[in-house]
Structure formats: C-alpha cells, structure tokens
PDB file of N, CA and C in Angstrom:
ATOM      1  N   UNK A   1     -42.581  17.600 -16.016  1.00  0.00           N
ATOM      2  CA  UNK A   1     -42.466  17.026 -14.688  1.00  0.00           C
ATOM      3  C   UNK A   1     -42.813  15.536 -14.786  1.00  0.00           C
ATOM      4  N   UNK A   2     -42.035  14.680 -14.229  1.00  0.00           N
ATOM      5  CA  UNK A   2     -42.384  12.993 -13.956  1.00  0.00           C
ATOM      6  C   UNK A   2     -43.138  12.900 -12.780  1.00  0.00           C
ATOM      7  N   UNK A   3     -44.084  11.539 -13.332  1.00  0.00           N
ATOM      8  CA  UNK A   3     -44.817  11.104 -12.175  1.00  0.00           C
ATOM      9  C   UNK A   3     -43.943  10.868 -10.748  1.00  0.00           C
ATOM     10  N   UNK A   4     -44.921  11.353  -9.900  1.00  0.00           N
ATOM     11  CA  UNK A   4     -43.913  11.236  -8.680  1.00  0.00           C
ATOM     12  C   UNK A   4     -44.874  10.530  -7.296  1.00  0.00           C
ATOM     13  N   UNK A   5     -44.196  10.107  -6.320  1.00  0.00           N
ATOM     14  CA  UNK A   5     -44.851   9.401  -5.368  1.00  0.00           C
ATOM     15  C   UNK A   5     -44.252   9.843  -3.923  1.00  0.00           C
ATOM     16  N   UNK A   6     -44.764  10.248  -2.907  1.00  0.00           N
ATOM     17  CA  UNK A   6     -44.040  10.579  -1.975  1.00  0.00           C
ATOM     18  C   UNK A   6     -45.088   9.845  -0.814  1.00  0.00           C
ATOM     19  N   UNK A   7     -44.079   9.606   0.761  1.00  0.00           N
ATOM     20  CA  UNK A   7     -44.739   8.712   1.615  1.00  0.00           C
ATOM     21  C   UNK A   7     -44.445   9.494   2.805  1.00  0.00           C
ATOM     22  N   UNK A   8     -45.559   9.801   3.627  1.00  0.00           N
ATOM     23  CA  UNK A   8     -45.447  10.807   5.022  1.00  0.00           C
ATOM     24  C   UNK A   8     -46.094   9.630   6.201  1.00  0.00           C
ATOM     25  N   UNK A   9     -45.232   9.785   7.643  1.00  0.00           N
ATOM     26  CA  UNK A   9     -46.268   9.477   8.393  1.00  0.00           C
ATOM     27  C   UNK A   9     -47.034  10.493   8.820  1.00  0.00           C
ATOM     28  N   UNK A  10     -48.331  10.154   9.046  1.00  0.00           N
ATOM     29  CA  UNK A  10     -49.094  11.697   9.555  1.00  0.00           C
ATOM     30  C   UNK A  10     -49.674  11.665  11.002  1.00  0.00           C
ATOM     31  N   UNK A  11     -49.680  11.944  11.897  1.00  0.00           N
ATOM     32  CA  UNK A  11     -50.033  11.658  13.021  1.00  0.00           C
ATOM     33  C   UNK A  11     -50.970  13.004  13.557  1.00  0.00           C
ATOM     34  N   UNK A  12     -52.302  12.125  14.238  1.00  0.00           N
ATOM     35  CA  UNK A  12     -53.608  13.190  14.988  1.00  0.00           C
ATOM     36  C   UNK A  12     -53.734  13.184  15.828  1.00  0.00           C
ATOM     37  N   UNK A  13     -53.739  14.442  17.098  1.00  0.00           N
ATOM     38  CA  UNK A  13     -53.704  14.186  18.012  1.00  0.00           C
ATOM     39  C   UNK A  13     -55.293  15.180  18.417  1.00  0.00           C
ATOM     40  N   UNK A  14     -55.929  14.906  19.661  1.00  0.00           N
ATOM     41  CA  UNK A  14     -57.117  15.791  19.923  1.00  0.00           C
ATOM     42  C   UNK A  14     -56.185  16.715  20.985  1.00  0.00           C
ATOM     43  N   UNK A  15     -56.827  17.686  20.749  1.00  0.00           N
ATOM     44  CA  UNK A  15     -56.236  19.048  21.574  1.00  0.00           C
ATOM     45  C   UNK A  15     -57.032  19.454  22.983  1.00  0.00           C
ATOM     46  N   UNK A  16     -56.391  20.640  23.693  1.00  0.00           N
ATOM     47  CA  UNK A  16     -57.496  20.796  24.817  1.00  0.00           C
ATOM     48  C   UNK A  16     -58.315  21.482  24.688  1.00  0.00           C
ATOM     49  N   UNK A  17     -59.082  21.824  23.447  1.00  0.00           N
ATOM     50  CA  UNK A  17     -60.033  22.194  22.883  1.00  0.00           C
ATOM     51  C   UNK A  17     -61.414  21.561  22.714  1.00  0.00           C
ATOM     52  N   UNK A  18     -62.217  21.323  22.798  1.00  0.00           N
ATOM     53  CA  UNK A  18     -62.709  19.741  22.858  1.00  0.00           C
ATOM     54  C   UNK A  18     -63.269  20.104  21.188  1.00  0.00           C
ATOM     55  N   UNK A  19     -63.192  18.422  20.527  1.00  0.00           N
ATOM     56  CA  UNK A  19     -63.447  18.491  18.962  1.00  0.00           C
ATOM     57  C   UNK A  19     -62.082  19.419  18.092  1.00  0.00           C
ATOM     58  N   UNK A  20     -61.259  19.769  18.614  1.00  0.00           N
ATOM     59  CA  UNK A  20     -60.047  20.320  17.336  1.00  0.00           C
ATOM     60  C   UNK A  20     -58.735  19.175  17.457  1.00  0.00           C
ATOM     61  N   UNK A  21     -58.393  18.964  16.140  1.00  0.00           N
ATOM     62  CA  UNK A  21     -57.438  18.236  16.221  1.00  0.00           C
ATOM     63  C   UNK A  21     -56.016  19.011  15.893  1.00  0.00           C
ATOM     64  N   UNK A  22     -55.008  18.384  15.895  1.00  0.00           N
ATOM     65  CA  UNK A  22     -53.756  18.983  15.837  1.00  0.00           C
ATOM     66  C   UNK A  22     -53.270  17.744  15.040  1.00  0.00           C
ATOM     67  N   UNK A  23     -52.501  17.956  13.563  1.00  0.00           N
ATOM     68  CA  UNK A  23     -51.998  17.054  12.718  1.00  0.00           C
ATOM     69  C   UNK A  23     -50.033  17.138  12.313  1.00  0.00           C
ATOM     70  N   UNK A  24     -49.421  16.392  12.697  1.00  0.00           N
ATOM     71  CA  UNK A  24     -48.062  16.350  12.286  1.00  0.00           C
ATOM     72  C   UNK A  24     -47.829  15.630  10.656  1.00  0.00           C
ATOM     73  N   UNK A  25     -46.820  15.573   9.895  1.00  0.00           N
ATOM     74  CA  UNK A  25     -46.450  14.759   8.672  1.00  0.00           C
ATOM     75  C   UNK A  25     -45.142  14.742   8.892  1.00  0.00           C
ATOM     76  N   UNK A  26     -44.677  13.501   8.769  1.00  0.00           N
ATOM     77  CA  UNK A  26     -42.874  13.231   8.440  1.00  0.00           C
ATOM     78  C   UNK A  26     -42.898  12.494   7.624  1.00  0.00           C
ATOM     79  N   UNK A  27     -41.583  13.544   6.450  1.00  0.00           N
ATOM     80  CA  UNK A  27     -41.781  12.803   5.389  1.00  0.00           C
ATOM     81  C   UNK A  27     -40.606  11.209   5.210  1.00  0.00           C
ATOM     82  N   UNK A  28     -41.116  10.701   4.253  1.00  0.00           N
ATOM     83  CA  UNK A  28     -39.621   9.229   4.572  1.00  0.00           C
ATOM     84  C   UNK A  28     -39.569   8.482   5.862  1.00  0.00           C
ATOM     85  N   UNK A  29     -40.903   7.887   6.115  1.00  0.00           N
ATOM     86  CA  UNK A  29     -40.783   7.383   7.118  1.00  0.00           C
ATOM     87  C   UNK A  29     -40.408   5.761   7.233  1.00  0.00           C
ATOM     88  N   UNK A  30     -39.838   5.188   8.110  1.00  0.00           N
ATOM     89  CA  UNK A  30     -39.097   4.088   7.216  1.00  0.00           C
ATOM     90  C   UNK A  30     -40.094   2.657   7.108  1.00  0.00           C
ATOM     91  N   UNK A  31     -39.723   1.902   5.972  1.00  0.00           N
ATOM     92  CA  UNK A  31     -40.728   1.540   5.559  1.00  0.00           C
ATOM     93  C   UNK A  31     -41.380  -0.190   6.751  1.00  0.00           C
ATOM     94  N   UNK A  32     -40.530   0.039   7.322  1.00  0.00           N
ATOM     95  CA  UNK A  32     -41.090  -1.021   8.596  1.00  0.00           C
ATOM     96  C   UNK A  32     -41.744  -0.977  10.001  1.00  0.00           C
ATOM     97  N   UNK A  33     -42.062   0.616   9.917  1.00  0.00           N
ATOM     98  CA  UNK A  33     -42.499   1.137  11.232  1.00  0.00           C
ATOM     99  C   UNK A  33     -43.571   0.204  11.840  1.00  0.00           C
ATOM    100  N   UNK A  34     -43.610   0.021  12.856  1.00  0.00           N
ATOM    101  CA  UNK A  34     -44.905  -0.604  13.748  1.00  0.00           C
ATOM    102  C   UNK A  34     -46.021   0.094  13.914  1.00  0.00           C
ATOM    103  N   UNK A  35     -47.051  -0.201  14.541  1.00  0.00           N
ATOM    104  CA  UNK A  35     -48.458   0.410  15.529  1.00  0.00           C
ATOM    105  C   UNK A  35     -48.186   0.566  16.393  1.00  0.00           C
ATOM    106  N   UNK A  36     -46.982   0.069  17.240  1.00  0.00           N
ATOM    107  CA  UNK A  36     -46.333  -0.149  18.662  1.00  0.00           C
ATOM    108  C   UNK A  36     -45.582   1.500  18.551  1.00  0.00           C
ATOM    109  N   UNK A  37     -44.924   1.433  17.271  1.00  0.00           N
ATOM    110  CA  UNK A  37     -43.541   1.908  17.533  1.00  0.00           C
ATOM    111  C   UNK A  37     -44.193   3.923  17.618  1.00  0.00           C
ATOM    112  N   UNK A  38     -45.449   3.934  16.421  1.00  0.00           N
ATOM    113  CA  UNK A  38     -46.123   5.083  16.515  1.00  0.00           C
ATOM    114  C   UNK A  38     -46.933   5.307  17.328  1.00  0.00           C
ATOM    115  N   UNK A  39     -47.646   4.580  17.981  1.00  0.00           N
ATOM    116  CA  UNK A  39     -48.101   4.707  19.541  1.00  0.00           C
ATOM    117  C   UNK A  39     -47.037   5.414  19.944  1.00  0.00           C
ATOM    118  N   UNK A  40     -45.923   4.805  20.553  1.00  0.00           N
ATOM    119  CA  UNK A  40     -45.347   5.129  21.576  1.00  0.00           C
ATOM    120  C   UNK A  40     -44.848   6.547  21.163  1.00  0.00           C
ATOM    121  N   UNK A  41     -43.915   6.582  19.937  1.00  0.00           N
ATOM    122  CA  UNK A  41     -43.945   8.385  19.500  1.00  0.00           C
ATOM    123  C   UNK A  41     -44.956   9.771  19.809  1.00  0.00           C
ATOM    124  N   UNK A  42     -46.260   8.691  18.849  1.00  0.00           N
ATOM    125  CA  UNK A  42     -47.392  10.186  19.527  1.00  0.00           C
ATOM    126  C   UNK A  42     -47.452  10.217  21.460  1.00  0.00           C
ATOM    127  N   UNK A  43     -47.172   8.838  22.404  1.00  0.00           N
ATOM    128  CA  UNK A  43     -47.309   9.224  23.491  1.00  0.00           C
ATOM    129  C   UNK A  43     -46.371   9.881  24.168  1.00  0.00           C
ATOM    130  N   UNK A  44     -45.444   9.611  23.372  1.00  0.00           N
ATOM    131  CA  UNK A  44     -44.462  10.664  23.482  1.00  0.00           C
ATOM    132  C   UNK A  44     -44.095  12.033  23.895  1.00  0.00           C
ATOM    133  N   UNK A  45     -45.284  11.871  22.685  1.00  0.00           N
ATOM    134  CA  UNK A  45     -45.256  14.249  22.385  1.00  0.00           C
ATOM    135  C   UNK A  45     -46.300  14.308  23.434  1.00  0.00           C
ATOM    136  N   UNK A  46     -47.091  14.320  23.538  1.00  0.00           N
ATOM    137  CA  UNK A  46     -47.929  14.236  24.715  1.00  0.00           C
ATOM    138  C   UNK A  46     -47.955  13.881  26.116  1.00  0.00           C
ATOM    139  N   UNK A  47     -46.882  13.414  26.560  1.00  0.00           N
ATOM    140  CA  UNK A  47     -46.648  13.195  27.838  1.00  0.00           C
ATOM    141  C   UNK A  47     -45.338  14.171  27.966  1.00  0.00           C
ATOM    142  N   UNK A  48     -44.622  14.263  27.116  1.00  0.00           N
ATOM    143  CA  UNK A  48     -43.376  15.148  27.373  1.00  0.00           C
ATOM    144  C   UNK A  48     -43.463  16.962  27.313  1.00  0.00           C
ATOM    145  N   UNK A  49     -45.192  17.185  26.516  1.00  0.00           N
ATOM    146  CA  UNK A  49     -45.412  18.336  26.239  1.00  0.00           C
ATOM    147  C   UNK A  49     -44.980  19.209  25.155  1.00  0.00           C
ATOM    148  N   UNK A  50     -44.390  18.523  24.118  1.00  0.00           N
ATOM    149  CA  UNK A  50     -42.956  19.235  23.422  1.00  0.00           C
ATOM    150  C   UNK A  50     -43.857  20.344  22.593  1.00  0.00           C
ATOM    151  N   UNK A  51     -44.885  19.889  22.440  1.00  0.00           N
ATOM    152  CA  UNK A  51     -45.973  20.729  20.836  1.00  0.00           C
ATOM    153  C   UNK A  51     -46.725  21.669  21.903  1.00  0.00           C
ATOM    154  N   UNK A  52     -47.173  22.845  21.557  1.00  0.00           N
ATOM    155  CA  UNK A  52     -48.676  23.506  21.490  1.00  0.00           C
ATOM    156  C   UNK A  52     -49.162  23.900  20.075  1.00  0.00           C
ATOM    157  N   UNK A  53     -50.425  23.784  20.673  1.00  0.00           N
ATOM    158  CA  UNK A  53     -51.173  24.471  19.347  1.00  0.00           C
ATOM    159  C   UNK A  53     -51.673  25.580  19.521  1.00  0.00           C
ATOM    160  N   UNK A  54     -52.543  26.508  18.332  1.00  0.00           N
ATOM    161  CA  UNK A  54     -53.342  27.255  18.630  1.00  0.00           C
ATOM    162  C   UNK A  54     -54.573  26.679  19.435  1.00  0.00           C
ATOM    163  N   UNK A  55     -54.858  25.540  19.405  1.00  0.00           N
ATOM    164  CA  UNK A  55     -55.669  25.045  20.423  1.00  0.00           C
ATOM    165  C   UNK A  55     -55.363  24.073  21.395  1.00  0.00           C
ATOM    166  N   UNK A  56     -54.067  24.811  21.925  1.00  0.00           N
ATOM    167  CA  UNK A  56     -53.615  23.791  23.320  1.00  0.00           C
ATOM    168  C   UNK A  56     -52.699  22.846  22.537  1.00  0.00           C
ATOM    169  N   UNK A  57     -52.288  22.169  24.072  1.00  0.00           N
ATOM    170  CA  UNK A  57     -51.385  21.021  24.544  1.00  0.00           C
ATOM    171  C   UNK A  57     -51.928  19.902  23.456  1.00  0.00           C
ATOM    172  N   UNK A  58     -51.612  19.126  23.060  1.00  0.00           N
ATOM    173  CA  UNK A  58     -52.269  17.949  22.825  1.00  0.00           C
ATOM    174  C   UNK A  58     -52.148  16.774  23.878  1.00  0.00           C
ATOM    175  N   UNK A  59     -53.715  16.175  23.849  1.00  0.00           N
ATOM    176  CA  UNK A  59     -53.904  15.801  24.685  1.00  0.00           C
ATOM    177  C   UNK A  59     -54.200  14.213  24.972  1.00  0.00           C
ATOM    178  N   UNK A  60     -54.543  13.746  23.458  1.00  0.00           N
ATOM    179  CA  UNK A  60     -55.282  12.542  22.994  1.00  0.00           C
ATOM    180  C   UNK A  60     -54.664  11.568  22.027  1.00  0.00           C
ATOM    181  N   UNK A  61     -54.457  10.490  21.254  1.00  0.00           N
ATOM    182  CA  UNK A  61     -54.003   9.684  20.522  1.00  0.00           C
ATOM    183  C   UNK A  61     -55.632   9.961  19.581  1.00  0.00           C
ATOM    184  N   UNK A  62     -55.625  10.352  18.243  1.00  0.00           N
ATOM    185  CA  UNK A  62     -56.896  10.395  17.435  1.00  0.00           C
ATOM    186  C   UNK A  62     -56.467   9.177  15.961  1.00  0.00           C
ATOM    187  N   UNK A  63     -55.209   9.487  15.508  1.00  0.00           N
ATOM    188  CA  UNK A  63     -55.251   8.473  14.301  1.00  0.00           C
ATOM    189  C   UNK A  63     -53.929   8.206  13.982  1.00  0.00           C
ATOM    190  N   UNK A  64     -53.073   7.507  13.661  1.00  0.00           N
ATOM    191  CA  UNK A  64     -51.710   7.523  13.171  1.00  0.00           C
ATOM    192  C   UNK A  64     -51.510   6.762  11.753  1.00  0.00           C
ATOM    193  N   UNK A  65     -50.805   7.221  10.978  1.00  0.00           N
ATOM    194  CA  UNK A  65     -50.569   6.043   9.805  1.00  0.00           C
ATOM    195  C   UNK A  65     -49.598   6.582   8.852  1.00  0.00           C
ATOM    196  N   UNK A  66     -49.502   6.074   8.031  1.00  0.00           N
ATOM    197  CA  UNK A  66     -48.684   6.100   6.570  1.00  0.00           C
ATOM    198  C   UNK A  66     -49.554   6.545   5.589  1.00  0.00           C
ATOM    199  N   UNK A  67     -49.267   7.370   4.454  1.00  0.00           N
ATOM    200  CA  UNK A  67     -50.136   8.623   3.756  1.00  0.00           C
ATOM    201  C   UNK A  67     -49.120   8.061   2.443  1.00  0.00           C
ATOM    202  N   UNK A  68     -49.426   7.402   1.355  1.00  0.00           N
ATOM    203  CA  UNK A  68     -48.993   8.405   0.604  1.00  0.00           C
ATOM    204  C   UNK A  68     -49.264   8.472  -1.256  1.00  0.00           C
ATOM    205  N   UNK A  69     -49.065   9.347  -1.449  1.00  0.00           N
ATOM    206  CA  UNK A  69     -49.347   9.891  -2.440  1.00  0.00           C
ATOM    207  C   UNK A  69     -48.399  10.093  -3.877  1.00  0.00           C
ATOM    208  N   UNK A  70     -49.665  10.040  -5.272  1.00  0.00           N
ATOM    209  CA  UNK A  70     -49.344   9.769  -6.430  1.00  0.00           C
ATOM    210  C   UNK A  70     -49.449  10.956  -7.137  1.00  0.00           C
ATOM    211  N   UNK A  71     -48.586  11.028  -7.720  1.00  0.00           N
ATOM    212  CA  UNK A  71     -48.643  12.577  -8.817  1.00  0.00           C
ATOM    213  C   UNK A  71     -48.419  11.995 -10.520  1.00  0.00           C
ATOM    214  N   UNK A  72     -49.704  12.298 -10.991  1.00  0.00           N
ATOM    215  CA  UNK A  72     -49.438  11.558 -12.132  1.00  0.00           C
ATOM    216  C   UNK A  72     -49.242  13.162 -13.472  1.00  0.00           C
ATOM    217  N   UNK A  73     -48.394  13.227 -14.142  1.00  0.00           N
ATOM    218  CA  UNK A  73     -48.255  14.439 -14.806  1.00  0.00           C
ATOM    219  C   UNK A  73     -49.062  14.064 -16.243  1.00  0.00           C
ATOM    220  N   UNK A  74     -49.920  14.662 -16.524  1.00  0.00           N
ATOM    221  CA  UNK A  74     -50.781  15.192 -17.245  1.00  0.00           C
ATOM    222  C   UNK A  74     -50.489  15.605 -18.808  1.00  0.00           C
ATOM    223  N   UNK A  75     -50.263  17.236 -17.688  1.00  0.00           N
ATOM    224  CA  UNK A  75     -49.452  18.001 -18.793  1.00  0.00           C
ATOM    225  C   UNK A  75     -47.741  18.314 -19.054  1.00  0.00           C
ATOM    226  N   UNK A  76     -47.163  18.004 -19.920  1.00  0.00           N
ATOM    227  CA  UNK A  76     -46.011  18.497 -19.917  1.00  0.00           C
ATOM    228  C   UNK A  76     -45.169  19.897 -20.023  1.00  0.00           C
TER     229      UNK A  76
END
C-alpha cells in the first residue's frame, strides 16, 4: 500500500441533549472554502432541520474545519 493523504470537512454541531455533540465529514472538500461559506452550511442544517440524531435536532454551531490526514505505509 502507498502513502496516502485524504482531506474531509468535518463539521460539530451541539444537540438537544445538553453536552452531546453530533459530527458530519465530507470528503474532497474544495480547497478554497471560507469560515463564511461553512458557517452558513452548518446554519443551514439547523435551521432547515434536515439531520436528527440519536440525541435530537441539532441545535448549535460547536466547531467547523478541514481535517486531514496522513497514512504513511510501514509495512509492505
């Protein structure tokens, strides 16, 4: 296997649970996204209702960003 690298946005939202969060990942997210532009997405899901969780609606904006990750192969 070759080293590999992959890039997710991951987005947190707080639930109507109080203290549980609810976490999304999309992978390939493009590489110029804003703070504006993911704001407005997570307020999105949350004002439109589209998600539940096992712990509710989401309800809150908790963290948004770009994730990503290195796979370095070891063994062959």
């Amino acid at each position: 296997m070759a080293d590999t690298s992959s890039t997710v946005l991951r987005l947190v939202f707080g639930t109507e649970v109080e203290g549980k969060t609810a976490s999304m990942e999309f992978n390939n997210p493009k590489a110029d996204v804003t703070q504006a532009q993911v704001h407005d997405l997570m307020q999105m899901f949350i004002t439109k209702n589209v998600v539940n969780t096992t712990n509710g609606a989401l309800t809150t904006i908790v963290d948004g960003g770009i994730v990503t990750r290195n796979f370095t192969d070891l063994v062959p």
